[in-house]
Protein backbone atom coordinates (compact mmCIF):
# COMPACT_ATOMS: atom_id res chain seq x y z
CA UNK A 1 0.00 0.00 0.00
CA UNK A 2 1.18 3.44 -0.85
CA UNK A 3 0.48 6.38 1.45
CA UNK A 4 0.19 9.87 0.47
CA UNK A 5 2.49 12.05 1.68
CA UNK A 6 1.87 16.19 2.32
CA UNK A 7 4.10 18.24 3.13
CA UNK A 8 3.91 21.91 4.41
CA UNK A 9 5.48 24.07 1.69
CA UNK A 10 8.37 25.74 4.13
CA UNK A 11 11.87 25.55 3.80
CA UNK A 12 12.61 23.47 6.81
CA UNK A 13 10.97 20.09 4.62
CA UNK A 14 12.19 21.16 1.28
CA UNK A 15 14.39 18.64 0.98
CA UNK A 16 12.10 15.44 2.06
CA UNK A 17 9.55 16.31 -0.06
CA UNK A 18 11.71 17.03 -2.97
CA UNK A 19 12.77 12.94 -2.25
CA UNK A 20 9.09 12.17 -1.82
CA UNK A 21 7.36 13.97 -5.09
CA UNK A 22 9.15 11.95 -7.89
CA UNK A 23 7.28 9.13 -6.70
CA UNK A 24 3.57 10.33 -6.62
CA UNK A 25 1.83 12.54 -9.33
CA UNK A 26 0.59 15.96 -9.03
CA UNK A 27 -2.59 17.33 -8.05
CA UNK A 28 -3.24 18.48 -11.63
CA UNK A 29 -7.12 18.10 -12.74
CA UNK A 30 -7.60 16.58 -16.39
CA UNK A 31 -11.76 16.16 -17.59
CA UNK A 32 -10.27 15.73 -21.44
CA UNK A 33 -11.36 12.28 -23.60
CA UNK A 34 -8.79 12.72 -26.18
CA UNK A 35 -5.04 13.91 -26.73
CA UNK A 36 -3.62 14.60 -30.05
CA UNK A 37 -2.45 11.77 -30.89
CA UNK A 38 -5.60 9.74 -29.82
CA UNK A 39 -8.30 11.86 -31.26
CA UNK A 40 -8.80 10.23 -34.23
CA UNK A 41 -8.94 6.26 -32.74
CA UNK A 42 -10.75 6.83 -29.99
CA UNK A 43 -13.15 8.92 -31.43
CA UNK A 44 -14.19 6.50 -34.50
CA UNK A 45 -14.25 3.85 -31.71
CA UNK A 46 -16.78 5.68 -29.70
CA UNK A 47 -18.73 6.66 -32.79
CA UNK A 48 -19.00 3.08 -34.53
CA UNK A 49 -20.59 2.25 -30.80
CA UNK A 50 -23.38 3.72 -31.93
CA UNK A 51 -26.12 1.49 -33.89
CA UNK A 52 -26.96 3.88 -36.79
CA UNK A 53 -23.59 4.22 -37.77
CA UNK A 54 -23.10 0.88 -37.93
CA UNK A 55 -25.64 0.56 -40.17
CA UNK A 56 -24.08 2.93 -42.39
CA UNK A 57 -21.24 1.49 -42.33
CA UNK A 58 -23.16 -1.65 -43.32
CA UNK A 59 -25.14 -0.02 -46.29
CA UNK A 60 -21.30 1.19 -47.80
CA UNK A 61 -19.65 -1.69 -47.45
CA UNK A 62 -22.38 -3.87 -49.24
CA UNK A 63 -22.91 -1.27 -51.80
CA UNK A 64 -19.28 -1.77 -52.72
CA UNK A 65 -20.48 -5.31 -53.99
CA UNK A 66 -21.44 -4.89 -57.65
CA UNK A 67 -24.25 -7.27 -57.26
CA UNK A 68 -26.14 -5.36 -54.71
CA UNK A 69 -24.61 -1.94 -55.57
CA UNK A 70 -27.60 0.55 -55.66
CA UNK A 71 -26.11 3.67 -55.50
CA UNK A 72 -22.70 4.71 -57.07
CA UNK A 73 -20.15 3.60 -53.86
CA UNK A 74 -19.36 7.32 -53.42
CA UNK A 75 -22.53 8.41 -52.90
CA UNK A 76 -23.81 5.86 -50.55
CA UNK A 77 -20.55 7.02 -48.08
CA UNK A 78 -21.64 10.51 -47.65
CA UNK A 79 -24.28 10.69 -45.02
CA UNK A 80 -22.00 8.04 -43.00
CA UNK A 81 -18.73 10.69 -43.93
CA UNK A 82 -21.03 13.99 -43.39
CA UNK A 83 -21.85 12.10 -39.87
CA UNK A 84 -18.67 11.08 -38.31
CA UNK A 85 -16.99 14.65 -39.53
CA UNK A 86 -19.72 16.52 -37.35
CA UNK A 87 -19.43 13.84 -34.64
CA UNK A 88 -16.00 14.78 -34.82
CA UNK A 89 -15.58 18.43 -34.68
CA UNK A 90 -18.52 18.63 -31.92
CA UNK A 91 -16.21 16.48 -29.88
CA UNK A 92 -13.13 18.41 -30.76
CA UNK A 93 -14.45 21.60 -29.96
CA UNK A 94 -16.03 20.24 -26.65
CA UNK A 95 -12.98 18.76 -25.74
CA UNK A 96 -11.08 21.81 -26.33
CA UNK A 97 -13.47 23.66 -23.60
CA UNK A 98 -12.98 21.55 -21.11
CA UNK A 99 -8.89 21.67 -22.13
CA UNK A 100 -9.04 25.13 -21.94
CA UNK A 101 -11.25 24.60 -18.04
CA UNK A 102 -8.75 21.95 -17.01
CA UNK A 103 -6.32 24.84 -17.78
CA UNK A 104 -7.65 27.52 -15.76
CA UNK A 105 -8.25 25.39 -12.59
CA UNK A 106 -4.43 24.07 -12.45
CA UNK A 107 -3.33 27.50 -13.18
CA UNK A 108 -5.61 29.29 -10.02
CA UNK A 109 -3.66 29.72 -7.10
CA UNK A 110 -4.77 28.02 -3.67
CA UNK A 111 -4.04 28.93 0.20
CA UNK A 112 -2.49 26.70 1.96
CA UNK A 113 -2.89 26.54 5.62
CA UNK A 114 0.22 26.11 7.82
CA UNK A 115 0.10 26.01 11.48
């Protein structure tokens, strides 16, 4: 079991808690979903979740099969394309606000009590 450790922020402990810190993370707050590099996965991953997309996704890929093919194959991948892209930037942009939150929280200064 590992035990949290605080320490008052005064010179006197300085040097135990600079021993103690590298072991335990910060006290930073993060609400986001997604980082830049796992936007794009996660996000189709979370959106094929959902049924009617699915079903899209169904309806291109047998439409690619020239014995069922209805429409021409670009057509048919629109409304699942048009979808996912405002899927995407809704999530983007929400993400970004709460980013931009996370930001202003960690950044706020506290008081800390000392006897």
């Amino acid at each position: 079991n590992k035990w949290r450790i605080v320490f008052p922020n005064n010179e006197r402990e300085k040097k135990a808690w600079d021993h103690t810190a590298r072991f335990y993370s910060g006290n930073r707050i993060q609400t986001t979903k997604y980082t830049w590099l796992t936007f794009l996965p996660q996000n189709l991953f979370e959106q094929f979740h959902r049924l009617a997309n699915l079903y899209f996704l169904f309806l291109v890929i047998l439409n690619w099969f020239p014995q069922v093919e209805v429409f021409h194959r670009e057509i048919t991948m629109l409304p699942l394309l048009a979808v996912l892209f405002a899927i995407s930037v809704k999530d983007a942009i929400e993400d970004y606000r709460k980013y931009r939150f996370d930001k202003t929280i960690n950044s706020s200064k506290t008081t800390v009590y000392d006897k």
